[in-house]
PDB file of N, CA and C in Angstrom:
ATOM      1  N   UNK A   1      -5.893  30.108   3.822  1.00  0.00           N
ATOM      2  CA  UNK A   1      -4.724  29.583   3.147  1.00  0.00           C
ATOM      3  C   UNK A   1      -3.525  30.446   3.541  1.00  0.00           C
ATOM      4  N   UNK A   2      -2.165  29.926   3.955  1.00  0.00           N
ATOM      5  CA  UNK A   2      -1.272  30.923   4.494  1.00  0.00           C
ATOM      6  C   UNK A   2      -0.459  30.671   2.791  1.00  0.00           C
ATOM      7  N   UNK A   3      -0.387  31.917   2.588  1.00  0.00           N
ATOM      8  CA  UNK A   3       0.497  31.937   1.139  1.00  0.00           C
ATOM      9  C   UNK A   3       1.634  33.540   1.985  1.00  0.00           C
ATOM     10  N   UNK A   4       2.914  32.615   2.033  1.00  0.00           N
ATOM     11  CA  UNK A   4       3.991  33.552   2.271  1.00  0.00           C
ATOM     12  C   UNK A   4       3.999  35.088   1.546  1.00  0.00           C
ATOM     13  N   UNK A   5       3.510  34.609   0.282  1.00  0.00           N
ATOM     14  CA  UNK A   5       3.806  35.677  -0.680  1.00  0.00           C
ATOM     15  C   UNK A   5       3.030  36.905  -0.066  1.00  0.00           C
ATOM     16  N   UNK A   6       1.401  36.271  -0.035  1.00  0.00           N
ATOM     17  CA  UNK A   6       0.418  37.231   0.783  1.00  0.00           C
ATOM     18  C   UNK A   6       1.063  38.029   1.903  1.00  0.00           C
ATOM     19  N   UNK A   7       1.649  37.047   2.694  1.00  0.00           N
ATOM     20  CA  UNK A   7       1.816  37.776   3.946  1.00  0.00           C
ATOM     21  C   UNK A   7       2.775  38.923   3.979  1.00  0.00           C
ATOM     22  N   UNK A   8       3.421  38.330   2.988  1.00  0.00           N
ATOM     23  CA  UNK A   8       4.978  39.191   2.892  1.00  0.00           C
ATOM     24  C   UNK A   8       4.306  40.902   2.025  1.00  0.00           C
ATOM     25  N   UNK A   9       3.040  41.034   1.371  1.00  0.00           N
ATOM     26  CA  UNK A   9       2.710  41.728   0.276  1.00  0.00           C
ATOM     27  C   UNK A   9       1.933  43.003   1.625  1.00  0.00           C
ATOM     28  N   UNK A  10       1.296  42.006   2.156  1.00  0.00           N
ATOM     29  CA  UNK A  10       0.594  43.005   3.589  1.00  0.00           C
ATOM     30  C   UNK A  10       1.328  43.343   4.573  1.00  0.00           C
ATOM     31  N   UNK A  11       2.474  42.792   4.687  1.00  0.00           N
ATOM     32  CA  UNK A  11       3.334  43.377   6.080  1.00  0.00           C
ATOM     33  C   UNK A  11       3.741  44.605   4.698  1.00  0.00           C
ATOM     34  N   UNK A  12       4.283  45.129   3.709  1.00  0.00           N
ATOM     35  CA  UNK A  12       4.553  45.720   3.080  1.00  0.00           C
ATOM     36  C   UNK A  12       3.465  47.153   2.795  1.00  0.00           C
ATOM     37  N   UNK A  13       2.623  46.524   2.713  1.00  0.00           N
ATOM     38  CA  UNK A  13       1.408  47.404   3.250  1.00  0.00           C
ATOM     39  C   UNK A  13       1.260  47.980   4.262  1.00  0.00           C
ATOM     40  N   UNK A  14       1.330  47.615   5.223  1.00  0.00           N
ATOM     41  CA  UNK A  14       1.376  47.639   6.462  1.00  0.00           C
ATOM     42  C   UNK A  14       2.036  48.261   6.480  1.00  0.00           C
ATOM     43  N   UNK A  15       3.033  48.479   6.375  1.00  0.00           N
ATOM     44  CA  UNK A  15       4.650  49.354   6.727  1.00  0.00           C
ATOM     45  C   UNK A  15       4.655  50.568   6.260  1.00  0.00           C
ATOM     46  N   UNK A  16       4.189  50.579   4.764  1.00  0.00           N
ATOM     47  CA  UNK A  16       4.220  51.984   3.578  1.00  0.00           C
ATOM     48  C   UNK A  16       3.217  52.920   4.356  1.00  0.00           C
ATOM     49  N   UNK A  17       4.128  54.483   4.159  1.00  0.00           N
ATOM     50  CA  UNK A  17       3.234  55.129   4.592  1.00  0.00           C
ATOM     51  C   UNK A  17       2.854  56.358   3.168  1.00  0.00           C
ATOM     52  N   UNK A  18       3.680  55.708   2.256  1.00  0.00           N
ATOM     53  CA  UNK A  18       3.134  56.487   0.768  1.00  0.00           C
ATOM     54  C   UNK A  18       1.585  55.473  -0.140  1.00  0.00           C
ATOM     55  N   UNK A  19       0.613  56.520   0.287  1.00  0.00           N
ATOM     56  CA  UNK A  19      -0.639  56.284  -0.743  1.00  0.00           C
ATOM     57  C   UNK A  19       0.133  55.537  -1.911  1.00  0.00           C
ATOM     58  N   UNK A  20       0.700  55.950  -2.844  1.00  0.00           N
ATOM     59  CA  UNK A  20       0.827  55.499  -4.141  1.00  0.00           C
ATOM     60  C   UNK A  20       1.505  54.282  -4.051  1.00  0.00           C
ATOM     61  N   UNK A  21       2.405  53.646  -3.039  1.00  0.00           N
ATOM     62  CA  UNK A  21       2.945  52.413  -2.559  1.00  0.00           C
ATOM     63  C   UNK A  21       1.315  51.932  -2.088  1.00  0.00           C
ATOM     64  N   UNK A  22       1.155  52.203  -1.652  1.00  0.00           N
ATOM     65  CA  UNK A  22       0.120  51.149  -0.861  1.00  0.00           C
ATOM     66  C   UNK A  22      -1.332  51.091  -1.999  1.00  0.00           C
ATOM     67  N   UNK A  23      -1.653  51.748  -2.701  1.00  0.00           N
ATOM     68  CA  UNK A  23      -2.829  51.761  -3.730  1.00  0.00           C
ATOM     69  C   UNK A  23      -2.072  50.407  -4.340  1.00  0.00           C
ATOM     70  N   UNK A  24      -0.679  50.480  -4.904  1.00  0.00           N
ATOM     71  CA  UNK A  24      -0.285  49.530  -5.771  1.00  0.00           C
ATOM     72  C   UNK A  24       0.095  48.140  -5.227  1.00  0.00           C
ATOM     73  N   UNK A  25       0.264  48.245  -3.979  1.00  0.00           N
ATOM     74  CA  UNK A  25       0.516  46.646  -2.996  1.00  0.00           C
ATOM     75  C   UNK A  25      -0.789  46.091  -2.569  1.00  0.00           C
ATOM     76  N   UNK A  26      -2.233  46.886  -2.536  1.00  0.00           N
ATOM     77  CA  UNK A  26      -3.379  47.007  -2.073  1.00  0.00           C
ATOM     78  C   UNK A  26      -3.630  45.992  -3.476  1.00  0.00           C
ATOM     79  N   UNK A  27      -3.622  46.450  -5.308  1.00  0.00           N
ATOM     80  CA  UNK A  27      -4.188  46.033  -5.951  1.00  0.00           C
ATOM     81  C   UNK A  27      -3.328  44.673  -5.904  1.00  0.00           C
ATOM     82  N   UNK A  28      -1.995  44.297  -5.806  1.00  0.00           N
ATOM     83  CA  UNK A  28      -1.526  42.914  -5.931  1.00  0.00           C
ATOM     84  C   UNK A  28      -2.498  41.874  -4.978  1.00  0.00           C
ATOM     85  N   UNK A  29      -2.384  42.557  -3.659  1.00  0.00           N
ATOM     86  CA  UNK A  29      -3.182  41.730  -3.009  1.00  0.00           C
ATOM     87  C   UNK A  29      -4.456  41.166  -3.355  1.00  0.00           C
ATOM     88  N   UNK A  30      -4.886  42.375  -3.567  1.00  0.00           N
ATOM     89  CA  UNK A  30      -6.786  41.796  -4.259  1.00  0.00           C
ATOM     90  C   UNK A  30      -6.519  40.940  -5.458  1.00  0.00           C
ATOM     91  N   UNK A  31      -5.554  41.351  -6.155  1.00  0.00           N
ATOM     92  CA  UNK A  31      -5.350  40.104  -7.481  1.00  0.00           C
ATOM     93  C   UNK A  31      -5.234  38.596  -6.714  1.00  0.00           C
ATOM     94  N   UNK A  32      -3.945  38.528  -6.066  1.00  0.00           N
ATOM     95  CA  UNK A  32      -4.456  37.544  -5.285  1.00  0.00           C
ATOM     96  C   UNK A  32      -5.194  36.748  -4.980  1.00  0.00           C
ATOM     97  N   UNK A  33      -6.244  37.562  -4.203  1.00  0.00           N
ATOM     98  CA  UNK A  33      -7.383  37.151  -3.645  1.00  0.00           C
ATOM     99  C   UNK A  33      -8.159  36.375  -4.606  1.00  0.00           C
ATOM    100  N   UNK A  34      -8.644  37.374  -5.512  1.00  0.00           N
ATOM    101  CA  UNK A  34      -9.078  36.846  -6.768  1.00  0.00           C
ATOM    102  C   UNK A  34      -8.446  35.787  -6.995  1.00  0.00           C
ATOM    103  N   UNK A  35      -7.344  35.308  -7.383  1.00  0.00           N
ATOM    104  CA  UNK A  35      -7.089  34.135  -7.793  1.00  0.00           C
ATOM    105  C   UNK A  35      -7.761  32.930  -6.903  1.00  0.00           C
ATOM    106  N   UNK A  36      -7.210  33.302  -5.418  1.00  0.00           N
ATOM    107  CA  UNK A  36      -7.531  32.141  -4.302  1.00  0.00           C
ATOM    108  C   UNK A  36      -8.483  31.888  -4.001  1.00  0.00           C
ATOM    109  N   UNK A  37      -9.509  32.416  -4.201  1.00  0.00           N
ATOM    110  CA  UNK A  37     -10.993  32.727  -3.291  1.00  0.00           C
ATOM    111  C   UNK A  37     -11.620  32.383  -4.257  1.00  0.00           C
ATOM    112  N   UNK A  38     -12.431  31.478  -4.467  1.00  0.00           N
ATOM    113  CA  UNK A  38     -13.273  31.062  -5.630  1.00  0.00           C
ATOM    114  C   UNK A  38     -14.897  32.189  -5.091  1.00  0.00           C
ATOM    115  N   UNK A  39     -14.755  33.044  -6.447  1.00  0.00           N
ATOM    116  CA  UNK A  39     -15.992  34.461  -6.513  1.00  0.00           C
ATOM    117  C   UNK A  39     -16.560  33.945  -7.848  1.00  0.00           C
ATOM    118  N   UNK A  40     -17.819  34.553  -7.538  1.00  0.00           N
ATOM    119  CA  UNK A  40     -18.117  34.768  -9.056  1.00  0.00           C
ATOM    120  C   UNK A  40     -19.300  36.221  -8.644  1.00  0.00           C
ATOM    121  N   UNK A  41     -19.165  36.904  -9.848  1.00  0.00           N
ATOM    122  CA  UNK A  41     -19.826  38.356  -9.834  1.00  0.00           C
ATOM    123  C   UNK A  41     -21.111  38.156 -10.617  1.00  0.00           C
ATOM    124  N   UNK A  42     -21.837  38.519 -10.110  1.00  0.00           N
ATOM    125  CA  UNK A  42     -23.403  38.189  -9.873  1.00  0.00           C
ATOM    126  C   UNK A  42     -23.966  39.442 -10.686  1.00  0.00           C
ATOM    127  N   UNK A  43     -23.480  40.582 -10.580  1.00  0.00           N
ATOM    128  CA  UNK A  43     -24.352  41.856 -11.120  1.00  0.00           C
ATOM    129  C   UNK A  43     -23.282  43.433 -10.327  1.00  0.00           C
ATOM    130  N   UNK A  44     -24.047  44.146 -11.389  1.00  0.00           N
ATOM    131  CA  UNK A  44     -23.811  45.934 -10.618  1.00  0.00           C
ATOM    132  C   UNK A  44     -25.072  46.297 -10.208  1.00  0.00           C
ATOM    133  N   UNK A  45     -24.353  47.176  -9.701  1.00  0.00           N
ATOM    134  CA  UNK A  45     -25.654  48.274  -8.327  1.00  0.00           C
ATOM    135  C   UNK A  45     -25.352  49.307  -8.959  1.00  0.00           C
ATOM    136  N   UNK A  46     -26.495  50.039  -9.440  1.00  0.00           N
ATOM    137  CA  UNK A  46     -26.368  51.858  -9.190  1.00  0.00           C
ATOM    138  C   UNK A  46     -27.538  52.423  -8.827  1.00  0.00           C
ATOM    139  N   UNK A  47     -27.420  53.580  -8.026  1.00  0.00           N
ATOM    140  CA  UNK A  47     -28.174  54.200  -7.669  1.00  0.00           C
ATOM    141  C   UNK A  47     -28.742  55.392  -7.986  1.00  0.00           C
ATOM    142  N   UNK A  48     -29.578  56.329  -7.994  1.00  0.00           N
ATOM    143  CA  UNK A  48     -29.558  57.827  -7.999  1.00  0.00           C
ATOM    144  C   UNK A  48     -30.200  58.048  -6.988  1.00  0.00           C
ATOM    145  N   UNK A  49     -29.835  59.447  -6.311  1.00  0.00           N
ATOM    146  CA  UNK A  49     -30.127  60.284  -5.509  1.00  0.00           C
ATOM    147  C   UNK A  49     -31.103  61.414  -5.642  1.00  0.00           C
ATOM    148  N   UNK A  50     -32.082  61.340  -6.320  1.00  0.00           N
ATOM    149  CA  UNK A  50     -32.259  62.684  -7.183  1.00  0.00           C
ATOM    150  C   UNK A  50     -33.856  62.832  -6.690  1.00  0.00           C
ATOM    151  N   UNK A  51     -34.194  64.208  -6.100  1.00  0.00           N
ATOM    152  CA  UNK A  51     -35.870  64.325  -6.124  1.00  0.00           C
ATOM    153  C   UNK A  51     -35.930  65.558  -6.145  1.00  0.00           C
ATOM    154  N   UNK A  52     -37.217  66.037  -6.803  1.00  0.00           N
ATOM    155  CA  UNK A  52     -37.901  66.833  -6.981  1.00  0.00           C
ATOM    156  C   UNK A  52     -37.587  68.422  -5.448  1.00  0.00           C
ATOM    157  N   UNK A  53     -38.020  69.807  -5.988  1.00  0.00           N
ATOM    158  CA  UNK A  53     -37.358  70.534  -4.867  1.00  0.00           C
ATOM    159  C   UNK A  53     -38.708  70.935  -4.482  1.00  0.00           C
ATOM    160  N   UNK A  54     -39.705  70.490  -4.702  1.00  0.00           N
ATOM    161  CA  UNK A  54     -41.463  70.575  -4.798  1.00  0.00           C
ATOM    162  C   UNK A  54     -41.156  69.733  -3.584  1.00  0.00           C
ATOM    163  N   UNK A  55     -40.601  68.402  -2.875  1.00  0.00           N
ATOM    164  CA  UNK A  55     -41.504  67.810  -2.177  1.00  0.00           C
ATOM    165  C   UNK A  55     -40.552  68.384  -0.769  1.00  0.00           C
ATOM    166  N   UNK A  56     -41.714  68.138   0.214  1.00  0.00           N
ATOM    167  CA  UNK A  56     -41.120  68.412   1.288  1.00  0.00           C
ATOM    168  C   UNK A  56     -40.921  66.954   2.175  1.00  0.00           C
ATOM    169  N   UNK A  57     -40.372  66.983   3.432  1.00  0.00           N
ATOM    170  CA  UNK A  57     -40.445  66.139   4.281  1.00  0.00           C
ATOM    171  C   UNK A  57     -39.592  64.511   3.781  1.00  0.00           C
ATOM    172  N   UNK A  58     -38.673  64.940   2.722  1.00  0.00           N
ATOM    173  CA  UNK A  58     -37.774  63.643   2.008  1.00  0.00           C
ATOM    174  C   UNK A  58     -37.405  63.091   3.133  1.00  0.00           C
ATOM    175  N   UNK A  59     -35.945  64.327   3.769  1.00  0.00           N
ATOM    176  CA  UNK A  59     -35.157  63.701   4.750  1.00  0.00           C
ATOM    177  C   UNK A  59     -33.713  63.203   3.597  1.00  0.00           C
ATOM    178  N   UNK A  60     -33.211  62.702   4.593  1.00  0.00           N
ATOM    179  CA  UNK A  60     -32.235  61.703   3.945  1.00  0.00           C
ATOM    180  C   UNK A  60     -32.360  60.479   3.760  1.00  0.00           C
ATOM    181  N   UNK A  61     -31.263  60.403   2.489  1.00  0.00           N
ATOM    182  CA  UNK A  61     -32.099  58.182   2.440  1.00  0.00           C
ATOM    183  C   UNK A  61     -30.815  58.119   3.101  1.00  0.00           C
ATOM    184  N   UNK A  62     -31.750  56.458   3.225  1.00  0.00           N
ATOM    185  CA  UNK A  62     -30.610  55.540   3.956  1.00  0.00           C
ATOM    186  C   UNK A  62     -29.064  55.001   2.901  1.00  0.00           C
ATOM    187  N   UNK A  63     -28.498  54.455   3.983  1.00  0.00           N
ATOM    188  CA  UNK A  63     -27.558  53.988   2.771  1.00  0.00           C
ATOM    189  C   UNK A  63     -28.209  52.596   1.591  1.00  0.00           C
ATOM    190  N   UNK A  64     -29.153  52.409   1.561  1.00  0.00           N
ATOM    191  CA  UNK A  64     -29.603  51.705   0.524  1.00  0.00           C
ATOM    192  C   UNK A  64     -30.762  52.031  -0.254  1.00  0.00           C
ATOM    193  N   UNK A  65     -31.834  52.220   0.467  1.00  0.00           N
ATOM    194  CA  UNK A  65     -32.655  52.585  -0.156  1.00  0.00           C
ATOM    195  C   UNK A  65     -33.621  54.431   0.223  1.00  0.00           C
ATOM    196  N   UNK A  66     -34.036  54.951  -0.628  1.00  0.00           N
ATOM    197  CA  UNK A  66     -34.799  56.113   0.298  1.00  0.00           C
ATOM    198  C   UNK A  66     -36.261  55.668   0.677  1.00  0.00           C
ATOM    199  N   UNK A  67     -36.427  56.252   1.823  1.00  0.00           N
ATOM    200  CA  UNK A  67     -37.948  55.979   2.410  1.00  0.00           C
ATOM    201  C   UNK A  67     -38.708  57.337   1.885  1.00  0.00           C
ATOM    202  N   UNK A  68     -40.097  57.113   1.622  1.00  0.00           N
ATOM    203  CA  UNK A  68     -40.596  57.982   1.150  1.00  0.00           C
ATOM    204  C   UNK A  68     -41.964  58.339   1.722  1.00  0.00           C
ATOM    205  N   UNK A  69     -42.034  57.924   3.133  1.00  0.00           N
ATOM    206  CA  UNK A  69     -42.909  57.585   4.280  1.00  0.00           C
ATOM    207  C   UNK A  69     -43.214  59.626   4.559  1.00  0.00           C
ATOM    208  N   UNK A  70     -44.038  60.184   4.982  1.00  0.00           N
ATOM    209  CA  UNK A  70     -44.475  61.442   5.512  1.00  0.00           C
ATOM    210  C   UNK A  70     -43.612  62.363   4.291  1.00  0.00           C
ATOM    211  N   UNK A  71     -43.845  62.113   2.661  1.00  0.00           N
ATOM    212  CA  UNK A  71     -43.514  62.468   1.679  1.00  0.00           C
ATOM    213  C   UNK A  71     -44.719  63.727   1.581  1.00  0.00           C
ATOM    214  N   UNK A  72     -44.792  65.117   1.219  1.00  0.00           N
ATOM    215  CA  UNK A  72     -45.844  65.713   0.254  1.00  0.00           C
ATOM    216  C   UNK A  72     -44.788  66.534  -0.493  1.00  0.00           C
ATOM    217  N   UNK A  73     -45.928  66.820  -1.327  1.00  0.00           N
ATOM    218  CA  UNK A  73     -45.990  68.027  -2.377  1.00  0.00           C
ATOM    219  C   UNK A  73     -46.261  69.223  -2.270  1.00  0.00           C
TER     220      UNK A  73
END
């Protein structure tokens, strides 16, 4: 959808080189969006990171889930 307003809100963006200008032209836009874009929000995600200092061989998790493959104690 070309909405002038949009465009005019991101060239403004675009341009600012102050964080606190652009956090606040950043949230108009996403309001926006929101309006135009038919969403609907389904759920939250959270995660923890957290294990034991007993096990060896963790590794790092991935960005979604941790593997727990060649895990001991």
């Amino acid at each position: 959808m070309d909405d002038p307003g949009e465009a005019a809100l991101k060239a403004k963006f675009t341009e600012s080189a102050d964080p606190a200008e652009r956090q606040k032209l950043w949230g108009e836009i996403q309001a926006l969006i929101y309006e135009q874009v038919p969403t609907m929000k389904t759920g939250d995600v959270y995660t923890y990171n957290i294990a034991s200092t007993k096990l060896t061989g963790l590794g790092e998790a991935t960005l979604i889930w941790p593997h727990f493959w060649n895990v001991d104690k």
